[in-house]
C-alpha atoms as a PDB file:
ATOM      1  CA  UNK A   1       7.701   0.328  22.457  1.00  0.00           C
ATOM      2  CA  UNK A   2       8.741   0.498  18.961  1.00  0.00           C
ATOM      3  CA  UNK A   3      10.252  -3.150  18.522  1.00  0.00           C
ATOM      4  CA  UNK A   4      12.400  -5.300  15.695  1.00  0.00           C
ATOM      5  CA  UNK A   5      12.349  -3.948  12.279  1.00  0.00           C
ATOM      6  CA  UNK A   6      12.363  -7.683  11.095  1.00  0.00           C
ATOM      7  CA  UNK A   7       8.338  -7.199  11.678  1.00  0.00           C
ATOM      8  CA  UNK A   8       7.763  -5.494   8.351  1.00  0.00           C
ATOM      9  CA  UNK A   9       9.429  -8.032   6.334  1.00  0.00           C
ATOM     10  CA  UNK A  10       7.167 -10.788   8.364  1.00  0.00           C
ATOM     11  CA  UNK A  11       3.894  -8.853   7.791  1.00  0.00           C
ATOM     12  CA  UNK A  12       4.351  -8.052   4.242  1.00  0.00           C
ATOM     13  CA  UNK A  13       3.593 -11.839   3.712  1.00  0.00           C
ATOM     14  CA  UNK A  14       0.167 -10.675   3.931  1.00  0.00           C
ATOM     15  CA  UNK A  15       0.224  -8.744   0.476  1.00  0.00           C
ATOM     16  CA  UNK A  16       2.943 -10.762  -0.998  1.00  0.00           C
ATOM     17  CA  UNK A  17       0.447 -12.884  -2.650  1.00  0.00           C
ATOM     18  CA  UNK A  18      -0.531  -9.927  -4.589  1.00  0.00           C
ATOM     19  CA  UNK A  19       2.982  -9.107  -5.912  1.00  0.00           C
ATOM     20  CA  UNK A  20       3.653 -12.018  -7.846  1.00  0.00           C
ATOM     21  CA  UNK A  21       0.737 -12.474  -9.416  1.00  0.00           C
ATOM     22  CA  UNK A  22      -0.301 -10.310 -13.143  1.00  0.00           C
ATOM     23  CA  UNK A  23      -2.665  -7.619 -12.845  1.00  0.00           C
ATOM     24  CA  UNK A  24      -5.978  -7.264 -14.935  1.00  0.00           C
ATOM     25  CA  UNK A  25      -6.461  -5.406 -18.055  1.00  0.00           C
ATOM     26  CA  UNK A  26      -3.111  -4.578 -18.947  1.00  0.00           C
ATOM     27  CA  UNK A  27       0.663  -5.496 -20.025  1.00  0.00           C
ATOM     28  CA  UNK A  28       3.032  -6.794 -17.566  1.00  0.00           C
ATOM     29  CA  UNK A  29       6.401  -5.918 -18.334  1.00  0.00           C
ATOM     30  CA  UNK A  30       9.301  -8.364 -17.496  1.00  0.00           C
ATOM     31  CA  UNK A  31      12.604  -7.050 -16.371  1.00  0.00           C
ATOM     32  CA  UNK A  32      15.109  -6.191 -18.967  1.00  0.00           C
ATOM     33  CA  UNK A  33      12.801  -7.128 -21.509  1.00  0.00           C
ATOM     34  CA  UNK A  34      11.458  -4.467 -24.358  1.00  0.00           C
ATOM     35  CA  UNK A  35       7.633  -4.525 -24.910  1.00  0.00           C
ATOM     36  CA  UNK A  36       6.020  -2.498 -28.030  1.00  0.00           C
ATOM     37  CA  UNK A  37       2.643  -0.521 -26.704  1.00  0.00           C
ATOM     38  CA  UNK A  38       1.397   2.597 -28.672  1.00  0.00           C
ATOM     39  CA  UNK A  39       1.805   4.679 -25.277  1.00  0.00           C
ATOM     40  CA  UNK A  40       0.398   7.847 -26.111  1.00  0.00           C
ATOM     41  CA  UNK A  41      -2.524   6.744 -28.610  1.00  0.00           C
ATOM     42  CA  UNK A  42      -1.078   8.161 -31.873  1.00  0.00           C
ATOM     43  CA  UNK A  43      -1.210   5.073 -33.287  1.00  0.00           C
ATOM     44  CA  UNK A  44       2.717   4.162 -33.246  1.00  0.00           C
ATOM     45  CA  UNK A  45       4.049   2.021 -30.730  1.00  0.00           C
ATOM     46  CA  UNK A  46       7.276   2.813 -29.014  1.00  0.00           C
ATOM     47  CA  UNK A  47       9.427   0.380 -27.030  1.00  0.00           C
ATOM     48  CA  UNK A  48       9.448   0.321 -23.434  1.00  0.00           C
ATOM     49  CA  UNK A  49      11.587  -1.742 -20.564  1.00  0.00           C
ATOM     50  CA  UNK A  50      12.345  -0.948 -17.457  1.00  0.00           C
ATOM     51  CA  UNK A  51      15.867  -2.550 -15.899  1.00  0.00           C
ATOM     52  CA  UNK A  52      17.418  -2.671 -12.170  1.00  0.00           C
ATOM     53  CA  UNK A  53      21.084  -0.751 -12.256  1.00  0.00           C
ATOM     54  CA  UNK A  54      23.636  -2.430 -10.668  1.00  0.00           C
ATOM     55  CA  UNK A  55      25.437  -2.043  -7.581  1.00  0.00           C
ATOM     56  CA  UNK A  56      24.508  -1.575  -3.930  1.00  0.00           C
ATOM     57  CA  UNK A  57      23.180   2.159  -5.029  1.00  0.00           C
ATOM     58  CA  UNK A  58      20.842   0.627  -7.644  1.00  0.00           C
ATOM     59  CA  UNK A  59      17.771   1.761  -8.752  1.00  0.00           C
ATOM     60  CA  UNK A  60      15.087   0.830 -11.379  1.00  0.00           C
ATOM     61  CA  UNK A  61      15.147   3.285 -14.290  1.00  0.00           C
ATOM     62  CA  UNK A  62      12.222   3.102 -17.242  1.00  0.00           C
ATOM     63  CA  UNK A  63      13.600   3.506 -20.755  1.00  0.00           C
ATOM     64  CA  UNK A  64      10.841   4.592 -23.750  1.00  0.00           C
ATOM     65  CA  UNK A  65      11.995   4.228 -27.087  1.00  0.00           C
ATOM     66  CA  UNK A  66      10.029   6.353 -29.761  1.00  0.00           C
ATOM     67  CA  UNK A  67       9.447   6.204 -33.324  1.00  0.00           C
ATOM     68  CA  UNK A  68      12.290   8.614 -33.628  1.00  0.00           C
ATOM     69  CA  UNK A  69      14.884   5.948 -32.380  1.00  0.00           C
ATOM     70  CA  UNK A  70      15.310   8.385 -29.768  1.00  0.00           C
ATOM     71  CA  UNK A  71      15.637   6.784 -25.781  1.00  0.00           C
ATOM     72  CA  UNK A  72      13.873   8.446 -22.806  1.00  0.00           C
ATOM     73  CA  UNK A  73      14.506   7.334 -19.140  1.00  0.00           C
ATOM     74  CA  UNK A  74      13.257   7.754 -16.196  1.00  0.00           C
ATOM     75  CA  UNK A  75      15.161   6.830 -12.576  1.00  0.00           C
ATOM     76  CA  UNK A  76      12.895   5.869  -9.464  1.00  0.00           C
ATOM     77  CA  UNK A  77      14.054   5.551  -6.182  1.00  0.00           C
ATOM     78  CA  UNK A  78      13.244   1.569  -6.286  1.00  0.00           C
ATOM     79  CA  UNK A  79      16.172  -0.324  -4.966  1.00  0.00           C
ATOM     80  CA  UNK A  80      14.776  -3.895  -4.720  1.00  0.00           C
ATOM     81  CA  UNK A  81      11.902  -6.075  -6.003  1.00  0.00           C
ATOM     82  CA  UNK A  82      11.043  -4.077  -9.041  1.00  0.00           C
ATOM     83  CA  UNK A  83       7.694  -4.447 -11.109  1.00  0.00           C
ATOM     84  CA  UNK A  84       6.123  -3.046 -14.009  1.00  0.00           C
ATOM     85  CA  UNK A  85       2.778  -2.905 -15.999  1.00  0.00           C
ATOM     86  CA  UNK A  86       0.745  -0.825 -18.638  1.00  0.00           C
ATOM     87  CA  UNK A  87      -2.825  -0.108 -18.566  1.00  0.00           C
ATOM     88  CA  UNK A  88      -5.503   2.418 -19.532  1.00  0.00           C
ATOM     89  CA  UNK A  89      -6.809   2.983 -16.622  1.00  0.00           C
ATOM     90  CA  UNK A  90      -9.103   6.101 -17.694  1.00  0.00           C
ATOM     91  CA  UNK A  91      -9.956   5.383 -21.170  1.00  0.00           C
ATOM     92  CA  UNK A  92      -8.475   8.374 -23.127  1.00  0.00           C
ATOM     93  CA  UNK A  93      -5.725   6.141 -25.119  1.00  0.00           C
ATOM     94  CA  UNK A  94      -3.027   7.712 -23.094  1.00  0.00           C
ATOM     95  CA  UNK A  95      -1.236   4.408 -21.431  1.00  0.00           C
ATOM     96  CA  UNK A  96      -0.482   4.279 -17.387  1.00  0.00           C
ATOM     97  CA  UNK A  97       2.390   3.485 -17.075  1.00  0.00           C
ATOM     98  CA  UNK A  98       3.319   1.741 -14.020  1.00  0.00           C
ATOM     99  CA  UNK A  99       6.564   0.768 -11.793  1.00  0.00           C
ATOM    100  CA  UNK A 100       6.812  -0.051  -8.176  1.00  0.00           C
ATOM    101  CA  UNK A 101       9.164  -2.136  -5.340  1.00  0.00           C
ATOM    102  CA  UNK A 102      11.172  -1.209  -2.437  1.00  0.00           C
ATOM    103  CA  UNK A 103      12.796   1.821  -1.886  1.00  0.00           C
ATOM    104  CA  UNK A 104      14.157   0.889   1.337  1.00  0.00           C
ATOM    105  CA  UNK A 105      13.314  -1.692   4.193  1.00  0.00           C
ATOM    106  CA  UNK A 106      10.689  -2.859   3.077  1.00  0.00           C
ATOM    107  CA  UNK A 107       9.020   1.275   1.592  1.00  0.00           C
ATOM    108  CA  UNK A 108       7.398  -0.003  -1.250  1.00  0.00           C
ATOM    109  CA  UNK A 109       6.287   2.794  -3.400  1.00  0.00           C
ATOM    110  CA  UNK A 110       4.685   2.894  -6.996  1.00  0.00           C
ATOM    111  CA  UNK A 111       5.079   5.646  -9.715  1.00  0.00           C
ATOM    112  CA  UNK A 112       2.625   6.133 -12.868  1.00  0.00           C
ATOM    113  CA  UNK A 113       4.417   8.013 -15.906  1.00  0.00           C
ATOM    114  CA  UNK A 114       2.751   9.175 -19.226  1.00  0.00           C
ATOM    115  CA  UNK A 115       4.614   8.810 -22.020  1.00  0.00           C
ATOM    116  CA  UNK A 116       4.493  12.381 -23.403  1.00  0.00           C
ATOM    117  CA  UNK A 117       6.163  11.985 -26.772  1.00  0.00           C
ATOM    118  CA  UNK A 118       9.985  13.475 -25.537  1.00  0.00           C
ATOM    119  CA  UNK A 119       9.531  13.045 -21.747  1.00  0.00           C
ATOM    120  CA  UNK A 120       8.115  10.784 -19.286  1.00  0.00           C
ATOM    121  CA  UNK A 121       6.164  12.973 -16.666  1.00  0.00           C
ATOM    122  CA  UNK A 122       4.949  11.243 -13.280  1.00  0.00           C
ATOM    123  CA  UNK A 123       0.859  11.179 -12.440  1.00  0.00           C
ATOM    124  CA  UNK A 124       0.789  12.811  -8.817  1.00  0.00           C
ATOM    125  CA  UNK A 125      -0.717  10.638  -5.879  1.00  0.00           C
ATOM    126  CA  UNK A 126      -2.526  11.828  -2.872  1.00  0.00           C
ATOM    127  CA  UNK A 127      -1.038  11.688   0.508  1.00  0.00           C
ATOM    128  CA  UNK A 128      -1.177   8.423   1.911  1.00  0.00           C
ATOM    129  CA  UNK A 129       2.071   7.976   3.922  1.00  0.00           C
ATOM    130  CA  UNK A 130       2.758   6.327   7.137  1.00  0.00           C
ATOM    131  CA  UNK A 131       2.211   9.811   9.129  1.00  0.00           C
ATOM    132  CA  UNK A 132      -1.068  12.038   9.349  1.00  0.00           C
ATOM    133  CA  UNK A 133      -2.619  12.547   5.859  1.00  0.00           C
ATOM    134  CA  UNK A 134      -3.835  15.250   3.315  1.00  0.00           C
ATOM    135  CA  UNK A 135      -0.391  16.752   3.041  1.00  0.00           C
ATOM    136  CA  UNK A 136      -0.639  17.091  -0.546  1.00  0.00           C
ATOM    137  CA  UNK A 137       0.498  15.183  -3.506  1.00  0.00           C
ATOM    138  CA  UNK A 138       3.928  13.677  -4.056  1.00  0.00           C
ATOM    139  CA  UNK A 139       5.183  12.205  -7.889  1.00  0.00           C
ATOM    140  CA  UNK A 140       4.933   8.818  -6.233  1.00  0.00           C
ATOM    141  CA  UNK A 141       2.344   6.717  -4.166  1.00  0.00           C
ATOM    142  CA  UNK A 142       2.563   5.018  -1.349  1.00  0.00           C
ATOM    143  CA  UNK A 143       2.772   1.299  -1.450  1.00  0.00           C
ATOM    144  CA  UNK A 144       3.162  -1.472  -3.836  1.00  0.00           C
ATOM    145  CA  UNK A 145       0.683  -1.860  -6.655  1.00  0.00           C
ATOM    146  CA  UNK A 146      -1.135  -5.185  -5.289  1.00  0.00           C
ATOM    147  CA  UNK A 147      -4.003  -4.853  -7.392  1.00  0.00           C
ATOM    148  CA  UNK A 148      -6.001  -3.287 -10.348  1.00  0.00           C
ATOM    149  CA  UNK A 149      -9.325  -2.910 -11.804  1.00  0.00           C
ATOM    150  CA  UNK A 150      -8.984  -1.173 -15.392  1.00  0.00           C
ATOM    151  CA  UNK A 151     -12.706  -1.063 -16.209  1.00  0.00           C
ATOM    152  CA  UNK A 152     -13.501   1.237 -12.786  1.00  0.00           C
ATOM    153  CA  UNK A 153      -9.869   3.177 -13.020  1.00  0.00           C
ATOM    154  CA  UNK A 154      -8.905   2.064  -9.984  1.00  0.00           C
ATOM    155  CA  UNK A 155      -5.422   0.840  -8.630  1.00  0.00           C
ATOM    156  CA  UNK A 156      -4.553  -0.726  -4.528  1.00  0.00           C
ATOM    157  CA  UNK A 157      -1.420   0.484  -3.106  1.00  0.00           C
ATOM    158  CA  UNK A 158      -0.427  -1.628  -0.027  1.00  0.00           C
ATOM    159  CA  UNK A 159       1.983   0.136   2.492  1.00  0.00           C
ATOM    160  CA  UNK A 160       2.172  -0.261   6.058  1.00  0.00           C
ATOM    161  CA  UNK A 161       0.901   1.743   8.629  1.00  0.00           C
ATOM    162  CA  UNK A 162       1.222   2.213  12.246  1.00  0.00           C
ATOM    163  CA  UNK A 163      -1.862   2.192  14.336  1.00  0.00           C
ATOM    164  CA  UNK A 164      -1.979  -0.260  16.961  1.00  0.00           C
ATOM    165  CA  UNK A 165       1.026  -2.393  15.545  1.00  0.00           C
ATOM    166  CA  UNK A 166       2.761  -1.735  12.495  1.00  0.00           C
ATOM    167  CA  UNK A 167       0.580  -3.526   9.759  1.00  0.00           C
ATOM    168  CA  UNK A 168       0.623  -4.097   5.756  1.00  0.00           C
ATOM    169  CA  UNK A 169      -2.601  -2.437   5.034  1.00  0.00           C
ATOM    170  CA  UNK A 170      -4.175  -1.580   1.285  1.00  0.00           C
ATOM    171  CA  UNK A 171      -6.300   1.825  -0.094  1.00  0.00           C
ATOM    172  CA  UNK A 172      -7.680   1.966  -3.217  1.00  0.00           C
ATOM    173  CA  UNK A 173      -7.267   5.102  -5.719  1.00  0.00           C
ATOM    174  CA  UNK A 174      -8.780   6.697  -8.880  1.00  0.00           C
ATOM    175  CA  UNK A 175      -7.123   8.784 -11.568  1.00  0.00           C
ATOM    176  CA  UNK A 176      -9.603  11.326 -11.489  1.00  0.00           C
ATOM    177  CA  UNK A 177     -10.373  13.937 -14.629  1.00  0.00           C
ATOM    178  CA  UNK A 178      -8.058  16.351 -13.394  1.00  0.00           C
ATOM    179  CA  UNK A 179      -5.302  13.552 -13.861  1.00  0.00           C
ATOM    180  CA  UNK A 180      -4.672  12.674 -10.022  1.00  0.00           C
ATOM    181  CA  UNK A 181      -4.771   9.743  -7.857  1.00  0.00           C
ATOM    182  CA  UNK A 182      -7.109  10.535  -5.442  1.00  0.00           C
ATOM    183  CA  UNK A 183      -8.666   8.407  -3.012  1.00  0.00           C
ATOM    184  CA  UNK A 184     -11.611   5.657  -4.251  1.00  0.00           C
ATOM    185  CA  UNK A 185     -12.538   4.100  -1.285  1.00  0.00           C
ATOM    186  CA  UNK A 186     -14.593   4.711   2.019  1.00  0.00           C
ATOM    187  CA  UNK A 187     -11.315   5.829   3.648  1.00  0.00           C
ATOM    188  CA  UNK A 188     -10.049   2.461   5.634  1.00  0.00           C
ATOM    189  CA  UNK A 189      -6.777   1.475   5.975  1.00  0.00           C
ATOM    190  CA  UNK A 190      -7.953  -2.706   5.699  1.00  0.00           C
ATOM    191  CA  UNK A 191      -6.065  -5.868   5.493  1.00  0.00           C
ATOM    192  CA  UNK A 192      -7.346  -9.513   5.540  1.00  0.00           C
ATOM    193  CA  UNK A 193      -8.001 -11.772   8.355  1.00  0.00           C
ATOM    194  CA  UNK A 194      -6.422 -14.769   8.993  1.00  0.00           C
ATOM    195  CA  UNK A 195      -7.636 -17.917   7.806  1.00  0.00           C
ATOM    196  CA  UNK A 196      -9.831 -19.938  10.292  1.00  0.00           C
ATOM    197  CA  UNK A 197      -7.564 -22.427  12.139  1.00  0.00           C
ATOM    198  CA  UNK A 198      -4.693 -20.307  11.300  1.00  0.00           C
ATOM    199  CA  UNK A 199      -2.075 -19.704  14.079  1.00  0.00           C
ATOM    200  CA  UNK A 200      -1.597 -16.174  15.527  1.00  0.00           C
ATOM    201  CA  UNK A 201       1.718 -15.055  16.780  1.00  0.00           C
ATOM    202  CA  UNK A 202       2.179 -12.400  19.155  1.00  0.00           C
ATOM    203  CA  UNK A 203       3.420  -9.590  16.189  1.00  0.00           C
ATOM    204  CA  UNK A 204      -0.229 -10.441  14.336  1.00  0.00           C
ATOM    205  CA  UNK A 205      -2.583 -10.615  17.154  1.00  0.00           C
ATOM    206  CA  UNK A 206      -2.920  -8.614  20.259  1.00  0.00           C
ATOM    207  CA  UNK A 207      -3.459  -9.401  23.741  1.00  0.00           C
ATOM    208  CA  UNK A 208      -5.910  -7.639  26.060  1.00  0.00           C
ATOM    209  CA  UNK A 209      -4.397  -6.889  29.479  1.00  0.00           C
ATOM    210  CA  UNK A 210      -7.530  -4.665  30.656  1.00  0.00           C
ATOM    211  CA  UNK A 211     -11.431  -4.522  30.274  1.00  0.00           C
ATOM    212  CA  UNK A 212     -11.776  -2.383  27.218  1.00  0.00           C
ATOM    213  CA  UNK A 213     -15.294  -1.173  25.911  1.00  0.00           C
ATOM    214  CA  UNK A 214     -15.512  -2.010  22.175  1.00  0.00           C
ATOM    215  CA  UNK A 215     -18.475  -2.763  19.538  1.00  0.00           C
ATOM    216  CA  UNK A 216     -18.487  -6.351  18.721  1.00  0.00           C
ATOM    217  CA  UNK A 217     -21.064  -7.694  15.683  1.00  0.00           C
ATOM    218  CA  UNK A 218     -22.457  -4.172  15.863  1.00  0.00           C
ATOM    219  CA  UNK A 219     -23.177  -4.053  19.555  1.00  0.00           C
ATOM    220  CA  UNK A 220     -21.511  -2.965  22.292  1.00  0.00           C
ATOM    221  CA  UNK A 221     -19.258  -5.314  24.357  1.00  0.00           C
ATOM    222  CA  UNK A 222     -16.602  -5.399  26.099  1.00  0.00           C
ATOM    223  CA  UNK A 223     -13.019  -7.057  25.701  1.00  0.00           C
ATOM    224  CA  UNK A 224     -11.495  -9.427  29.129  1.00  0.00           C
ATOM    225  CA  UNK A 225      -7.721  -9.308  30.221  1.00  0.00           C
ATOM    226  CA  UNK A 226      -6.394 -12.594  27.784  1.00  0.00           C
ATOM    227  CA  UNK A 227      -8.753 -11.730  24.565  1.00  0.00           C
ATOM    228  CA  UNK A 228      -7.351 -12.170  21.401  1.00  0.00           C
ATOM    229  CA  UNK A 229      -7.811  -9.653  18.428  1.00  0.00           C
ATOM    230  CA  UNK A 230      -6.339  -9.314  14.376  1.00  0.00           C
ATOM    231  CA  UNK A 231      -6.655  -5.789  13.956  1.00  0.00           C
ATOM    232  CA  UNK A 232      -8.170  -5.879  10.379  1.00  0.00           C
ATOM    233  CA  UNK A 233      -7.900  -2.405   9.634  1.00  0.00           C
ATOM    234  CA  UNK A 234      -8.772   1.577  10.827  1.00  0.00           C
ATOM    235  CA  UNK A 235      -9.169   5.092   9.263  1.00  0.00           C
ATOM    236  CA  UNK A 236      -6.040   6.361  11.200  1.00  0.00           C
ATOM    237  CA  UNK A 237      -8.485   8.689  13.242  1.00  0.00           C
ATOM    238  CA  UNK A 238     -11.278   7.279  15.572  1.00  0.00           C
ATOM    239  CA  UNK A 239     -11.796   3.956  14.571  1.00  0.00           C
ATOM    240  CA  UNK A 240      -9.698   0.327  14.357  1.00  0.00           C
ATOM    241  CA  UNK A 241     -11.272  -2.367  12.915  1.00  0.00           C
ATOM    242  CA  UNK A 242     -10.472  -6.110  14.488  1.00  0.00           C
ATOM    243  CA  UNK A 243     -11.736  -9.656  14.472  1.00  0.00           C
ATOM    244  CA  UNK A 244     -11.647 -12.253  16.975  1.00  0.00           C
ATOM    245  CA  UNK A 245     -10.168 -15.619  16.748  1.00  0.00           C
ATOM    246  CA  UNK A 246     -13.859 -17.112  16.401  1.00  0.00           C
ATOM    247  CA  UNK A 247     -14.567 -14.737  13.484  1.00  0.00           C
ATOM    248  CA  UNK A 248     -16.609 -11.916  15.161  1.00  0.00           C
ATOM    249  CA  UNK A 249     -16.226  -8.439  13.718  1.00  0.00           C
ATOM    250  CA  UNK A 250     -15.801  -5.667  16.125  1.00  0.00           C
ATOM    251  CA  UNK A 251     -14.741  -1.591  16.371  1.00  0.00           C
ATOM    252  CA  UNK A 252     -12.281   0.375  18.839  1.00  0.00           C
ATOM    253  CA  UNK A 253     -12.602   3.954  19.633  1.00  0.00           C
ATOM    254  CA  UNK A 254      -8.800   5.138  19.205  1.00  0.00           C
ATOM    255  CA  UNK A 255      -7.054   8.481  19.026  1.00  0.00           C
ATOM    256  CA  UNK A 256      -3.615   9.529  18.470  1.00  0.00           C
ATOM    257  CA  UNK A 257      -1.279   9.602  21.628  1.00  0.00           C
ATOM    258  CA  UNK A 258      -0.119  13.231  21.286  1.00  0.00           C
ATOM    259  CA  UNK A 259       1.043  12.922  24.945  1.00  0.00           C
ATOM    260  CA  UNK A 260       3.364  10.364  23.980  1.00  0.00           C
ATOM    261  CA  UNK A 261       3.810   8.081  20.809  1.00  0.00           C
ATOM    262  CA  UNK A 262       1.187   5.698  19.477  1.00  0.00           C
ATOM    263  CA  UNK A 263      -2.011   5.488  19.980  1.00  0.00           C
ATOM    264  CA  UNK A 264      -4.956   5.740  22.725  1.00  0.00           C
ATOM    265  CA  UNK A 265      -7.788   3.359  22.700  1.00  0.00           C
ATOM    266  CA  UNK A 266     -10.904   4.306  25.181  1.00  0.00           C
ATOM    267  CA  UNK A 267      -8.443   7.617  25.935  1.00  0.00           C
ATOM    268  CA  UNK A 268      -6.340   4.739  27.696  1.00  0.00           C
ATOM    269  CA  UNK A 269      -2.509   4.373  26.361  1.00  0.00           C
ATOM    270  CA  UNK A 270      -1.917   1.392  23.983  1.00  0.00           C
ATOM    271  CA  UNK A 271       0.452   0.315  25.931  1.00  0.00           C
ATOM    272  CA  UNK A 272      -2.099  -0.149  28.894  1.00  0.00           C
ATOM    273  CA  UNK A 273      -4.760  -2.102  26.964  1.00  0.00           C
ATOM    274  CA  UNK A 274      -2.540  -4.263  25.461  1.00  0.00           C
ATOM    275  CA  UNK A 275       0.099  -6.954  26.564  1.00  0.00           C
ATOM    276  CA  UNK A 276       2.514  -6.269  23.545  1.00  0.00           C
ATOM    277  CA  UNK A 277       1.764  -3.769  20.150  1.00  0.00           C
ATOM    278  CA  UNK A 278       4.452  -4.807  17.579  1.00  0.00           C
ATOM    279  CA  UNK A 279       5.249  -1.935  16.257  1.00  0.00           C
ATOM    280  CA  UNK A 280       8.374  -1.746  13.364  1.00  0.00           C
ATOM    281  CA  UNK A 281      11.318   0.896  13.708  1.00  0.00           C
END
């Protein structure tokens, strides 16, 4: 059931809109070129760039100059599409310092570094990878940084996911006091819907092949063999999130297929309720 890897590189058109566009609050930081922020609040501003290597094994590394004349870099694992920006997201003075792209097929991850006067040292993120969660924290997050709000702390990270399809899907995070990104939000997975009038294909929508019990508008309903949904989101436990083609909001009861691979919906296999799940190898 796991189909065509070309799917991820479709769906990320949903968050590519994000990418491109600059981020609130902060510095952007163009590619190659040297930008002078006081990083760590003492008042002196170092220079910072970050630059793609070359070759088929490249990678984006972060370079901090200090007052010194002395050069610091960092290496990610970021192969393609590299970005970078500079914010405060917590208000001590100490700049976040931000890079994030693809680290293969279409993994975007992002990495926050402090500038620590001789070293750059990564912020931790909580676990929000494409498996089960709460497995700790890892030096990078998962997803691209596809928005910010510098006044709240917050930052989105948009990875994808696979429940019910493989989708692009976005969580917010905080940098909390004890210098973590920990989870801001009220623990959905969510993407947006289409546009009304816009077309569905059969890798964005799914199509009911059974009667399938569901809350629809905040009611209970149920789905006919030939329904259309957009899942819009879940909180990779009990609940999806979908809309229908007419704009009605509605709520599946899932659970993970440990008998197989996938997901259950009603305790009924995925692959039962559905004509086609595109999921992304």
């Amino acid at each position: 059931m796991r189909q065509l890897s070309l799917i991820l590189a479709l769906l990320l058109m949903l968050c590519a809109g994000a990418l491109a566009e600059a981020l609130p609050g902060g510095v952007m930081l163009t590619e190659g070129e040297a930008a002078s922020i006081d990083l760590d609040g003492d008042g002196a501003a170092e220079a910072i760039r970050w630059a793609m290597t070359p070759g088929d094994d490249g990678a984006l590394v972060l370079e901090v100059t200090g007052a010194d004349g002395a050069t610091v870099s960092y290496e990610t694992d970021i192969g393609w599409a590299g970005n970078g920006w500079v914010a405060d997201l917590d208000g001590d003075g100490r700049m976040e310092i931000f890079v994030w792209g693809d680290v293969m097929s279409d993994d975007y991850y992002t990495w926050c570094l402090h500038w620590m006067g001789d070293r750059l040292a990564p912020v931790l993120f909580c676990d929000i990878e494409r498996g089960e969660n709460g497995n700790g924290y890892f030096k990078c997050g998962y997803g691209s940084l596809t928005a910010a709000d510098p006044a709240a702390g917050t930052v989105t990270l948009c990875g994808s996911q696979d429940v019910l399809g493989t989708y692009f899907v976005a969580r917010t995070l905080k940098l909390s006091a004890d210098g973590l990104f920990e989870i801001a939000d009220d623990g959905w997975w969510t993407r947006e819907a289409p546009a009304a009038g816009e077309a569905w294909d059969e890798y964005t929508g799914l199509t009911l092949k059974a009667e399938t019990a569901c809350t629809l508008d905040g009611k209970p309903a149920t789905l006919k063999p030939g329904d259309r949904i957009f899942i819009t989101g879940s909180d990779k436990r009990q609940q999806a999130a979908f809309t229908t083609p007419d704009g009605h909001a509605g709520t599946l009861e899932i659970d993970r297929n440990y008998d197989d691979w996938g997901w259950k919906v009603n305790d009924i296999p995925e692959s039962d309720v559905f004509e086609f799940v595109p999921y992304a190898d």
